[in-house]
N, C-alpha and C. Protein backbone atom coordinates (compact mmCIF):
# COMPACT_ATOMS: atom_id res chain seq x y z
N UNK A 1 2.81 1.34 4.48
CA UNK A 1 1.81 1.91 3.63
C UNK A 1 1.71 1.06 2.37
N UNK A 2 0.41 0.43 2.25
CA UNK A 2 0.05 -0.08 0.08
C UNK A 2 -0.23 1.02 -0.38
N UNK A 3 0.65 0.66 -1.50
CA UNK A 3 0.61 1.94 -2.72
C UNK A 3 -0.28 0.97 -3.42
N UNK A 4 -0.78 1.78 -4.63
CA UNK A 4 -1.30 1.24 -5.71
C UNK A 4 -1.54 2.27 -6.79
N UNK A 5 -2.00 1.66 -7.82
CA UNK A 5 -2.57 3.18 -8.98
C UNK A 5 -3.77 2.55 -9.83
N UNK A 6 -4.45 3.13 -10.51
CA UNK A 6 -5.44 2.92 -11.26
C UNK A 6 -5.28 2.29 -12.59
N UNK A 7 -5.72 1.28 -13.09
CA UNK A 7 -5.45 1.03 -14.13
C UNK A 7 -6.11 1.36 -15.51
N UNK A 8 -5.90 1.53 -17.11
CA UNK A 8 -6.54 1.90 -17.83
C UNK A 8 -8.05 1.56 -17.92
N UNK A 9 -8.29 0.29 -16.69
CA UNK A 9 -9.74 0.35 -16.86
C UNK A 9 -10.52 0.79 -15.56
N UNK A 10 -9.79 1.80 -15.14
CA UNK A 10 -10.20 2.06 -13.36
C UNK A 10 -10.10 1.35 -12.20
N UNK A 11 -9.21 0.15 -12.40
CA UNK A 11 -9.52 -0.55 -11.43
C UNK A 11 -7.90 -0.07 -10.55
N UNK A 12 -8.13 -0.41 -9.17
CA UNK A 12 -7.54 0.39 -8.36
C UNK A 12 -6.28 -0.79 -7.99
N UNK A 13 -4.71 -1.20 -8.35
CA UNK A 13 -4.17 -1.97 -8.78
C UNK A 13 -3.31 -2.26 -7.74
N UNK A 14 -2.69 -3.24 -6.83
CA UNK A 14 -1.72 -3.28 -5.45
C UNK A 14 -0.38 -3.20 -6.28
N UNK A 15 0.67 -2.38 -6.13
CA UNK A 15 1.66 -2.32 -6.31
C UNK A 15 3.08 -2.16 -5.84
N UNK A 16 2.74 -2.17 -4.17
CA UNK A 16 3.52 -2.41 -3.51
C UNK A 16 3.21 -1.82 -2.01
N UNK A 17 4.95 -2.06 -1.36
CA UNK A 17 4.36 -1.35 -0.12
C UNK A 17 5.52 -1.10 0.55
N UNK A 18 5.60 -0.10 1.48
CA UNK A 18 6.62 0.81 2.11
C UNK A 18 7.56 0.35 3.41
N UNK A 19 8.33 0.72 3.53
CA UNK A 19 9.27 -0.28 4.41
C UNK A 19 8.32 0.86 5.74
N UNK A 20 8.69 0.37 6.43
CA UNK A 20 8.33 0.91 8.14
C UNK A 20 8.68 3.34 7.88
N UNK A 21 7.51 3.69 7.89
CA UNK A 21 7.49 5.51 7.98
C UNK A 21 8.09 6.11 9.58
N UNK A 22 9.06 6.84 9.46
CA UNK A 22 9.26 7.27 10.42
C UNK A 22 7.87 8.14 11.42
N UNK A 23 8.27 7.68 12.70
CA UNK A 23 6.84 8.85 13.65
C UNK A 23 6.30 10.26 12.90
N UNK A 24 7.06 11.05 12.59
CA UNK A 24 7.07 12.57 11.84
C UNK A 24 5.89 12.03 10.66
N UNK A 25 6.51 10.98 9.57
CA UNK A 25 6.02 10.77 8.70
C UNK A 25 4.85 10.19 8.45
N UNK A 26 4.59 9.39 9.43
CA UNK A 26 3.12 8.31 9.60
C UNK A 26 2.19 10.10 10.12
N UNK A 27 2.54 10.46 11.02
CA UNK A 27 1.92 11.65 11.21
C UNK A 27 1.29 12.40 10.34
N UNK A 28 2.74 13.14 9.72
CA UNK A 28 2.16 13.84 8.47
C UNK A 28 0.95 13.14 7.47
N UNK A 29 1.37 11.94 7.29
CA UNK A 29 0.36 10.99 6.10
C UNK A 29 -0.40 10.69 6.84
N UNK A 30 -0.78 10.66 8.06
CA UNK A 30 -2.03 10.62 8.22
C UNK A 30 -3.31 11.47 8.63
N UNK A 31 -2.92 12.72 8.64
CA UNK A 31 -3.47 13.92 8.29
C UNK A 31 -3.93 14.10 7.16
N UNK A 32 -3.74 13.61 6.04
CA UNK A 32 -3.48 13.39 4.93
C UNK A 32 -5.44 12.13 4.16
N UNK A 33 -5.20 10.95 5.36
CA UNK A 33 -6.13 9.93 5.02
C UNK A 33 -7.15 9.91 5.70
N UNK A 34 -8.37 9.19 4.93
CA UNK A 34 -9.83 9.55 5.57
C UNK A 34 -10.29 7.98 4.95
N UNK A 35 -11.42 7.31 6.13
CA UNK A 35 -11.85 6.32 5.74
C UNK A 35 -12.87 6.11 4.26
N UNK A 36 -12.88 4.98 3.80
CA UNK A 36 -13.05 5.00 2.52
C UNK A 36 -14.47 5.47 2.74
N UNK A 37 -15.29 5.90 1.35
CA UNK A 37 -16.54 6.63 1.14
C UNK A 37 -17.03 5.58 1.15
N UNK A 38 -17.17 4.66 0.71
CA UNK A 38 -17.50 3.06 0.19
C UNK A 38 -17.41 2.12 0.04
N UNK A 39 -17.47 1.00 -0.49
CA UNK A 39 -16.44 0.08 -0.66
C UNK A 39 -15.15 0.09 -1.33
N UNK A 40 -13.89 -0.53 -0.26
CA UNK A 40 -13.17 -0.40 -0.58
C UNK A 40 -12.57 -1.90 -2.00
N UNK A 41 -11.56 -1.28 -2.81
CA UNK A 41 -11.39 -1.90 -3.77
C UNK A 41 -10.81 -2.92 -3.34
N UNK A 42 -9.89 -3.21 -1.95
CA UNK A 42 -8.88 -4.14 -1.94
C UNK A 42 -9.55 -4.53 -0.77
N UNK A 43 -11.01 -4.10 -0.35
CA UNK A 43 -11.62 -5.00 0.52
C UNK A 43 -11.79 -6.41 0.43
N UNK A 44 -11.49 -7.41 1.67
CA UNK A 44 -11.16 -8.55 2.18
C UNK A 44 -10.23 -9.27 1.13
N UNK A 45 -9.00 -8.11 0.94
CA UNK A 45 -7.61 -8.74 0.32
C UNK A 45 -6.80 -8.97 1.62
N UNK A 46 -5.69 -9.85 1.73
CA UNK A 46 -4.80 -10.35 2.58
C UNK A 46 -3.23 -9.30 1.81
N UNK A 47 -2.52 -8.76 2.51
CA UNK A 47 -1.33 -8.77 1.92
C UNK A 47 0.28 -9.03 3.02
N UNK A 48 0.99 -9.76 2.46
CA UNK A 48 2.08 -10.57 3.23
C UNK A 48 2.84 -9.27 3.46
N UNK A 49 4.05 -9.57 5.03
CA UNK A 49 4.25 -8.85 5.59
C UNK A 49 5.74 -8.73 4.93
N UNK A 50 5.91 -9.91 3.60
CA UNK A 50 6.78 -9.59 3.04
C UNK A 50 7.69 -10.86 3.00
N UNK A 51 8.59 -10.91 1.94
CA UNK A 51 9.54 -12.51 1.95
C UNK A 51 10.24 -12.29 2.97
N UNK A 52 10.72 -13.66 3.79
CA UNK A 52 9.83 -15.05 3.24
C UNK A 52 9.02 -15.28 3.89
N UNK A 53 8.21 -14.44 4.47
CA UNK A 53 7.31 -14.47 5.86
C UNK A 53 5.95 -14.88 5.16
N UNK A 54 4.83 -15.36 5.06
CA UNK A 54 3.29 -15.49 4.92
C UNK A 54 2.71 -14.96 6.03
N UNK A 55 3.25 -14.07 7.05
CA UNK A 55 2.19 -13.64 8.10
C UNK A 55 1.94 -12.19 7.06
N UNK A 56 0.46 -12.08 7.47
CA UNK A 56 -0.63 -11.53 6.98
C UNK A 56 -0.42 -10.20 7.97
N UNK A 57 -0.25 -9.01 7.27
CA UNK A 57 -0.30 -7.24 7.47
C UNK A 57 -1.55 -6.95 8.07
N UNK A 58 -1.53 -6.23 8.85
CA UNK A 58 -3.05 -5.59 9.77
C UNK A 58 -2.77 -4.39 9.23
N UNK A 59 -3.92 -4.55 8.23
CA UNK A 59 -4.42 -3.20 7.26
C UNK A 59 -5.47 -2.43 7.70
N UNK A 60 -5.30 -1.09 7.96
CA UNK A 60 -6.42 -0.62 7.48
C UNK A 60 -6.83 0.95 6.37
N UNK A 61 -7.85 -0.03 5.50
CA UNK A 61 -8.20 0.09 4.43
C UNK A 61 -8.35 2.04 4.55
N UNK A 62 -8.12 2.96 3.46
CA UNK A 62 -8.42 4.31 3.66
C UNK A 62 -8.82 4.93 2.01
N UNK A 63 -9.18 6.01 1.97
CA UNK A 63 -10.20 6.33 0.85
C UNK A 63 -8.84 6.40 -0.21
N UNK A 64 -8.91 5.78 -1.57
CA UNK A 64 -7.67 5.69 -2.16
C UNK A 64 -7.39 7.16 -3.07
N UNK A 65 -7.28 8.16 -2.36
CA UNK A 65 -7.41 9.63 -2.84
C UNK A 65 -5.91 10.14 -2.84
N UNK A 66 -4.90 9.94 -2.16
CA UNK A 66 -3.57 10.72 -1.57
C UNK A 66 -2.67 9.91 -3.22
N UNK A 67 -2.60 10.99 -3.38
CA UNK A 67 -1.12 10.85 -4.78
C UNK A 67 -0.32 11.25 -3.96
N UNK A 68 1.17 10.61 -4.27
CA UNK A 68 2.24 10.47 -3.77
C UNK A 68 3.54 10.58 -5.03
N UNK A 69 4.57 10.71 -4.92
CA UNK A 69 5.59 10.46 -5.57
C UNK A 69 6.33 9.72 -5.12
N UNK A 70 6.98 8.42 -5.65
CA UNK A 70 7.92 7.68 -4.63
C UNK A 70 9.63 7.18 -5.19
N UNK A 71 10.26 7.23 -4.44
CA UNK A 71 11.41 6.43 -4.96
C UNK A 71 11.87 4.89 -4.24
N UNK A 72 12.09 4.34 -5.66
CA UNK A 72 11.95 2.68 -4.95
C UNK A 72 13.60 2.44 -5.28
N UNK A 73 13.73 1.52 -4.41
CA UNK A 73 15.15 0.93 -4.21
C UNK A 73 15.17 -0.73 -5.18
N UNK A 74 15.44 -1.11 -6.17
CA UNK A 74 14.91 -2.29 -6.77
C UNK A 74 15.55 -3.42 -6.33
N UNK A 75 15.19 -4.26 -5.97
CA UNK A 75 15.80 -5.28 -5.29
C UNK A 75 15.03 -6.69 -6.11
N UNK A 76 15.65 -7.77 -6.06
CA UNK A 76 15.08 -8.90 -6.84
C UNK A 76 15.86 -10.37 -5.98
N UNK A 77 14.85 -11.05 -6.06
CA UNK A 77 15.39 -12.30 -5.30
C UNK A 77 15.84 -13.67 -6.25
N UNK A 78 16.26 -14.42 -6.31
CA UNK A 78 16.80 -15.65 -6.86
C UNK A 78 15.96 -16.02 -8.26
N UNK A 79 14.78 -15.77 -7.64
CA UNK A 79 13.62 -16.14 -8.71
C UNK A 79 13.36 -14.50 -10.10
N UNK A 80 14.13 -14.03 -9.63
CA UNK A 80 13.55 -12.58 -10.36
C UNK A 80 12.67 -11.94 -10.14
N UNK A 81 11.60 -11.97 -8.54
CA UNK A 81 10.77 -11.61 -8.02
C UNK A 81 11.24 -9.86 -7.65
């Protein structure tokens, strides 16, 4: 799943993304999502499937409506990434 949030000037911001949702959970959240009304904000963005890989995520795009709460695990690589 891309998370993201809005920024002070509305714009709809990529901020990360979720390790692999258990079956139960992709379920539940996707009961949850509906295709976008319009154009989407992060339409014809690419996002990596993650270091150190450059293969490109098969997204698809959904109406950016579902608030979430999350807890992140912080992790940082050599570079401070």
């Amino acid at each position: 799943m891309l998370l993201g949030r809005y920024d002070a000037a509305g714009r709809l911001q990529f901020t990360g993304r979720s390790t692999t949702l258990s079956q139960a959970a992709g379920r539940a959240l996707a009961d949850l999502l509906a295709p976008p009304t319009g154009a989407h904000p992060w339409q014809g963005w690419t996002f990596s499937a993650g270091w150190p890989t450059q293969r490109a995520l098969d997204v698809l795009l959904v109406e950016p409506d579902v608030v979430m709460e999350v807890a992140v695990d912080v992790a940082r690589d050599s570079a401070g990434r």
